[in-house]
N, C-alpha and C. Protein backbone atom coordinates (compact mmCIF):
# COMPACT_ATOMS: atom_id res chain seq x y z
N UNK A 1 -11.16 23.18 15.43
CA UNK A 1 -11.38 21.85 15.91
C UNK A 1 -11.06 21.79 17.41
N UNK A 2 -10.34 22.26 18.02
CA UNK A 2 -9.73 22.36 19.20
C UNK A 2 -10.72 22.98 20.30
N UNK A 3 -11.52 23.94 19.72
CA UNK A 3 -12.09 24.46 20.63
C UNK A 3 -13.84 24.14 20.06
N UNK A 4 -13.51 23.04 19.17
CA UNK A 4 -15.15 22.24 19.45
C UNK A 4 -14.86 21.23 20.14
N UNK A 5 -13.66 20.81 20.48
CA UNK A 5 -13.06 19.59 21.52
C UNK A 5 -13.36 20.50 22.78
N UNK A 6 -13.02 21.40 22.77
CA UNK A 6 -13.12 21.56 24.49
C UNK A 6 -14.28 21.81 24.73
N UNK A 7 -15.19 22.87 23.96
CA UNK A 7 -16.71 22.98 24.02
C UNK A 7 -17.55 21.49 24.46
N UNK A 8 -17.36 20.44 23.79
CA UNK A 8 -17.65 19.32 24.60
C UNK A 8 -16.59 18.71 25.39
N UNK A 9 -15.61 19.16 25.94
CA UNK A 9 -15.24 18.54 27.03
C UNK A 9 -13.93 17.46 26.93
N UNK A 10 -13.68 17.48 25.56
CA UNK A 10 -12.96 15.97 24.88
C UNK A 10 -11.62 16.70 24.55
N UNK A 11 -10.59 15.73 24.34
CA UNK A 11 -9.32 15.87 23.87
C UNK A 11 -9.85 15.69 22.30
N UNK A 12 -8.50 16.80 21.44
CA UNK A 12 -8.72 16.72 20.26
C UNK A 12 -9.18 15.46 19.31
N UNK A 13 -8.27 14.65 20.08
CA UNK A 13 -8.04 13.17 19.00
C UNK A 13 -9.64 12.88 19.15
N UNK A 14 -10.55 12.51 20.67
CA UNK A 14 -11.69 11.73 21.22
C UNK A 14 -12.83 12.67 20.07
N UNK A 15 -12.73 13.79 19.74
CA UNK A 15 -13.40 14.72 19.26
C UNK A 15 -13.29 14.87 17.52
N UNK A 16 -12.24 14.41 17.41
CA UNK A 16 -12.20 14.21 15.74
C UNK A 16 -12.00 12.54 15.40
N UNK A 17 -12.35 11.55 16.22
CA UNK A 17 -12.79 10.15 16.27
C UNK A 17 -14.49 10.34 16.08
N UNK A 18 -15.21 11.34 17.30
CA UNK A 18 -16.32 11.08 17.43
C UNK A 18 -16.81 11.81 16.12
N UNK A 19 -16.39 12.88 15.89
CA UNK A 19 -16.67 13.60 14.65
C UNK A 19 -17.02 12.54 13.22
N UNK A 20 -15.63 11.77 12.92
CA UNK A 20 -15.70 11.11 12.12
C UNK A 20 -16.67 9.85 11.95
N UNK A 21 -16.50 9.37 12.76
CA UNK A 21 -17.94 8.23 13.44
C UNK A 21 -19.13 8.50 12.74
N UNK A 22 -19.89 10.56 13.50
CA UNK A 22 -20.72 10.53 12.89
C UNK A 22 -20.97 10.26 11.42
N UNK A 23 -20.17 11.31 10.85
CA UNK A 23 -19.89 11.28 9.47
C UNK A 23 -20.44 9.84 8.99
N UNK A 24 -19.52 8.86 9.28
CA UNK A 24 -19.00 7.88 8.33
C UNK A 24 -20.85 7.18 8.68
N UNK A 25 -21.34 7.05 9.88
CA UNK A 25 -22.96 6.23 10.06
C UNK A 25 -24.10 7.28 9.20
N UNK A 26 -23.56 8.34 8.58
CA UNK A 26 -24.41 9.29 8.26
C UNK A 26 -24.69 8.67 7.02
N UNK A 27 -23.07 8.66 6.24
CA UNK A 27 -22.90 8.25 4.98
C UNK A 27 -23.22 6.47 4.39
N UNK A 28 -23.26 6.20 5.59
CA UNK A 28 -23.47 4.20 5.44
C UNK A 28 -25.33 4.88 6.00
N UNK A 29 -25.98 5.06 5.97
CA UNK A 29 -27.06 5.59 6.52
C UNK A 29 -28.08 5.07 5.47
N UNK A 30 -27.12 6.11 4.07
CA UNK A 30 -27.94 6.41 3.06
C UNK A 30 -27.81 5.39 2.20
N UNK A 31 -27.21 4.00 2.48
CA UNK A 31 -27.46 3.11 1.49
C UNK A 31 -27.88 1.73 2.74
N UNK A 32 -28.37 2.20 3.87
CA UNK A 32 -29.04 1.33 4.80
C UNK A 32 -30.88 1.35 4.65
N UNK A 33 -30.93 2.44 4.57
CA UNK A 33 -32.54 2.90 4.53
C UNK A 33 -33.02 3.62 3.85
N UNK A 34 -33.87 2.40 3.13
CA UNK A 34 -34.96 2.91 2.09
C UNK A 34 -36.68 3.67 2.58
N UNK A 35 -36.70 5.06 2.12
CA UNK A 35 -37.65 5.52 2.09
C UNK A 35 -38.52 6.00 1.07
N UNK A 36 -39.33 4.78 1.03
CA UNK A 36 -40.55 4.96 -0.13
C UNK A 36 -41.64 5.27 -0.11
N UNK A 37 -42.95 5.36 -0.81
CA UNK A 37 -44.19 5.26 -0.91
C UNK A 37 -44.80 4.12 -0.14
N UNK A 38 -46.10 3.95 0.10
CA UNK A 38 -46.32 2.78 0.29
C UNK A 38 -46.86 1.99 -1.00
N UNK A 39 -47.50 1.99 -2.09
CA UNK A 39 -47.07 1.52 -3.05
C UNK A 39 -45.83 1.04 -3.66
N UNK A 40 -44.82 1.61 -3.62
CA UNK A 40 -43.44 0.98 -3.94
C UNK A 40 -42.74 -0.06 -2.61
N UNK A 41 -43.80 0.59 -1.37
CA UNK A 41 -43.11 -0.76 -0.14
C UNK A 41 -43.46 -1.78 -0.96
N UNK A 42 -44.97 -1.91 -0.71
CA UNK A 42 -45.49 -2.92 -1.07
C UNK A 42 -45.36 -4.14 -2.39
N UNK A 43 -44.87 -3.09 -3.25
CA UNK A 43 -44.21 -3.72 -4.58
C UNK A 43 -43.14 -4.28 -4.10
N UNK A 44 -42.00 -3.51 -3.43
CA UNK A 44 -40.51 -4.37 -3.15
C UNK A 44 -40.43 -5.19 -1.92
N UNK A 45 -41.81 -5.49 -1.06
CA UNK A 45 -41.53 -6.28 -0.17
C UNK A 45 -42.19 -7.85 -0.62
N UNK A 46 -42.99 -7.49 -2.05
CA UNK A 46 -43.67 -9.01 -2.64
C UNK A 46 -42.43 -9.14 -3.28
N UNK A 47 -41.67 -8.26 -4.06
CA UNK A 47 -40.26 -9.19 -4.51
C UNK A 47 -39.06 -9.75 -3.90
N UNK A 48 -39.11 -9.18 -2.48
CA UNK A 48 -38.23 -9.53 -1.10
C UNK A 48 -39.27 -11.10 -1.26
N UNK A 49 -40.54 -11.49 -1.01
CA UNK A 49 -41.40 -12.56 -0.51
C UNK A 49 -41.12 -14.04 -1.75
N UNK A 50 -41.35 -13.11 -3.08
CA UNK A 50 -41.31 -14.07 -4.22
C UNK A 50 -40.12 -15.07 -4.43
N UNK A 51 -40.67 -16.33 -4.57
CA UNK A 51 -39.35 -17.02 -4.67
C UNK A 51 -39.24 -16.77 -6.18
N UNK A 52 -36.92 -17.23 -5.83
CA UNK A 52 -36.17 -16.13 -6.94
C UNK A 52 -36.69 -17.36 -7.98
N UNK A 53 -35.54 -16.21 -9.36
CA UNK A 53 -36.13 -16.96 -10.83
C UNK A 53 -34.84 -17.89 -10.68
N UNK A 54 -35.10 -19.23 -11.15
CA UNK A 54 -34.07 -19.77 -11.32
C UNK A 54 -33.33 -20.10 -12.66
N UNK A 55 -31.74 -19.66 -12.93
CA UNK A 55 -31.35 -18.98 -13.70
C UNK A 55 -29.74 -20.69 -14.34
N UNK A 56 -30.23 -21.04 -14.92
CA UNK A 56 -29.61 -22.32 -15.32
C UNK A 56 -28.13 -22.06 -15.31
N UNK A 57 -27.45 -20.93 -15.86
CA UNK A 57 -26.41 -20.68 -15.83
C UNK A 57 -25.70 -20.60 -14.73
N UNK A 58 -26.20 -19.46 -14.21
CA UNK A 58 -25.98 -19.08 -12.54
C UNK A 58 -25.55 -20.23 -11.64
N UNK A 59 -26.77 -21.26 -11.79
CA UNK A 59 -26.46 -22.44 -11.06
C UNK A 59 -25.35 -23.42 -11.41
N UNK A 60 -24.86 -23.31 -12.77
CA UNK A 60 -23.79 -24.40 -13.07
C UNK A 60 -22.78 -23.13 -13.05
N UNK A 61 -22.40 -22.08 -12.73
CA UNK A 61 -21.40 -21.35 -12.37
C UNK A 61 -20.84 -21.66 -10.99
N UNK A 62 -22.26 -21.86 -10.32
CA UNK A 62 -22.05 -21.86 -8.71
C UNK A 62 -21.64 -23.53 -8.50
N UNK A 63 -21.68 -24.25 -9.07
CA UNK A 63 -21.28 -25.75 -8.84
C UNK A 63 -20.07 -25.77 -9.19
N UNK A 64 -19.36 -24.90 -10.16
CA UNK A 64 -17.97 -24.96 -10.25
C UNK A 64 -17.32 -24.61 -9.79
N UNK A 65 -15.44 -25.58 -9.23
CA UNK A 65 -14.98 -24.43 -8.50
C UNK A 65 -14.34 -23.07 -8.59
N UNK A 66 -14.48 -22.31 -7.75
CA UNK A 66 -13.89 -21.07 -8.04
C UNK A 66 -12.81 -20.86 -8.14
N UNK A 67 -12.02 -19.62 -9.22
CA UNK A 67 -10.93 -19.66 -9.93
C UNK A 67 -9.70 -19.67 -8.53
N UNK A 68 -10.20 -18.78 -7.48
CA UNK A 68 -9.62 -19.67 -6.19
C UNK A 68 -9.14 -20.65 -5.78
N UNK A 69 -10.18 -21.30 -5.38
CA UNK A 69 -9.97 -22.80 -5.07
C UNK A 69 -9.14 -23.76 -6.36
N UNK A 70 -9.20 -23.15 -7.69
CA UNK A 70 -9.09 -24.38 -9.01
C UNK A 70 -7.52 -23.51 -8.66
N UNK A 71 -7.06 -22.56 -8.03
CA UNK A 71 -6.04 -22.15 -7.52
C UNK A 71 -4.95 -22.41 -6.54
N UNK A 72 -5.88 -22.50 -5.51
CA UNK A 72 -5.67 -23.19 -4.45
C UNK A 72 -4.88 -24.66 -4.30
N UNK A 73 -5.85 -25.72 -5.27
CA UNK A 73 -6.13 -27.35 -5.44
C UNK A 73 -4.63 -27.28 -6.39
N UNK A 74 -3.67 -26.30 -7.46
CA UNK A 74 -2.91 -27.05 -8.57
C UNK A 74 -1.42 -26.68 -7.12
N UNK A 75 -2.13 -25.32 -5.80
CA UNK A 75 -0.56 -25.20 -5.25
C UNK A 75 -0.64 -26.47 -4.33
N UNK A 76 -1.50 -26.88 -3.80
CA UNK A 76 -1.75 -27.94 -2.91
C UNK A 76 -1.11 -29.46 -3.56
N UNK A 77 -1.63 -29.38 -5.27
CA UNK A 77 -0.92 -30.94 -5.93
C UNK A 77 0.18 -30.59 -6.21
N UNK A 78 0.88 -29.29 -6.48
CA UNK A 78 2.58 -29.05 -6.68
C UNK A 78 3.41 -29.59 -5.49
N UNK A 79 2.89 -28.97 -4.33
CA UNK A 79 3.33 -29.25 -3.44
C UNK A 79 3.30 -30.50 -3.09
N UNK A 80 2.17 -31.03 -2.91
CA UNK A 80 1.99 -32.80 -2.41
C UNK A 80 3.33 -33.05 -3.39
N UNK A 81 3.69 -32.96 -4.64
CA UNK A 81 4.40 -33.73 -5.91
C UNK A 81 5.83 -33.78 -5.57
N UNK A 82 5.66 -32.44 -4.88
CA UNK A 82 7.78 -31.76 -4.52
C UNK A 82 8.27 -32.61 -3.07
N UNK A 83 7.08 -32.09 -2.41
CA UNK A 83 7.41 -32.50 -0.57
C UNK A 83 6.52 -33.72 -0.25
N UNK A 84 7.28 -34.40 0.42
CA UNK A 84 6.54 -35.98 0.96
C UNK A 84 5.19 -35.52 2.16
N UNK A 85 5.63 -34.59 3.02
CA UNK A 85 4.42 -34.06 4.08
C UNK A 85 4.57 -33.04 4.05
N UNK A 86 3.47 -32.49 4.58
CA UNK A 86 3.21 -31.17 4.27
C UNK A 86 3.77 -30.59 6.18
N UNK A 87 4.46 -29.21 5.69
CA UNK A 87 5.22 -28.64 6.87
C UNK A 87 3.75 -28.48 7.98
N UNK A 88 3.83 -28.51 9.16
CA UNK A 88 2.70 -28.40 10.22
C UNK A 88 3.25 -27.10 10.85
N UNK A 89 2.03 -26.16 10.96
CA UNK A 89 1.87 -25.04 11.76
C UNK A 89 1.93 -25.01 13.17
N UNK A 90 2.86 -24.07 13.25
CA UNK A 90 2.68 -24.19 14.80
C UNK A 90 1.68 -22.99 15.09
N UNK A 91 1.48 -23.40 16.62
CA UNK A 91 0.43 -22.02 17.15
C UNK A 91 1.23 -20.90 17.86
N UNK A 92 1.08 -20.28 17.81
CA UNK A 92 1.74 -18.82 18.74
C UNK A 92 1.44 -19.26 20.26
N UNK A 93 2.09 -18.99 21.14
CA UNK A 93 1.90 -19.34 22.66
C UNK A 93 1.05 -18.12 23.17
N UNK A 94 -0.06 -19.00 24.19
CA UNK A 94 -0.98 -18.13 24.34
C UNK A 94 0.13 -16.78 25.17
N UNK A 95 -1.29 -15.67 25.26
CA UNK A 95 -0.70 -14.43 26.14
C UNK A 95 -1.13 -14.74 27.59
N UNK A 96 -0.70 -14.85 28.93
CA UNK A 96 -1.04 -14.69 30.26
C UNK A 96 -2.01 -13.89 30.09
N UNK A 97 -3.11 -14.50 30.84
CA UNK A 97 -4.52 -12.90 31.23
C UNK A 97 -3.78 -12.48 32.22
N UNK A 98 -4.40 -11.20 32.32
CA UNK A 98 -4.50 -9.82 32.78
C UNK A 98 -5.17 -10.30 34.13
């Protein structure tokens, strides 16, 4: 590794950063771009075009709230129930620019 760092010119670390980089866009690569036929474009770009099926369930899943939020909403009414106001955040003081 050391002396494929110096072969291009780089400190070890800049050289097993850039190394890895490649790697990792190589491997996100292969689930970025599809290479097909043009028959199969053409098939998956009318189902990209087609409007979707609409799925009755799906939609009254998505109107409910999520186990999150139905999470969220019982710490929010505990709290309202215990404490009269709710504690206020402060902000961090900005940093001076440079």
């Amino acid at each position: 590794m050391r002396k494929g760092a110096a072969e291009r010119g780089q400190t070890l670390t800049e050289f097993l950063i850039a190394t890895a980089c490649t790697e990792a866009e190589a491997v996100l690569a292969d689930q970025r771009v599809f290479l097909l036929p043009q028959d199969r474009w053409e098939e998956f770009i009318r189902a990209l075009d087609a409007p979707p099926n609409v799925n009755p369930n799906l939609r009254k899943l998505f109107a409910e709230p999520s186990v999150l939020e139905k999470v969220a909403g019982q710490e929010r009414s505990t709290a309202s129930a215990t404490s009269p106001t709710r504690p206020k955040l402060q902000q961090r003081p900005k940093k001076p620019k440079r």
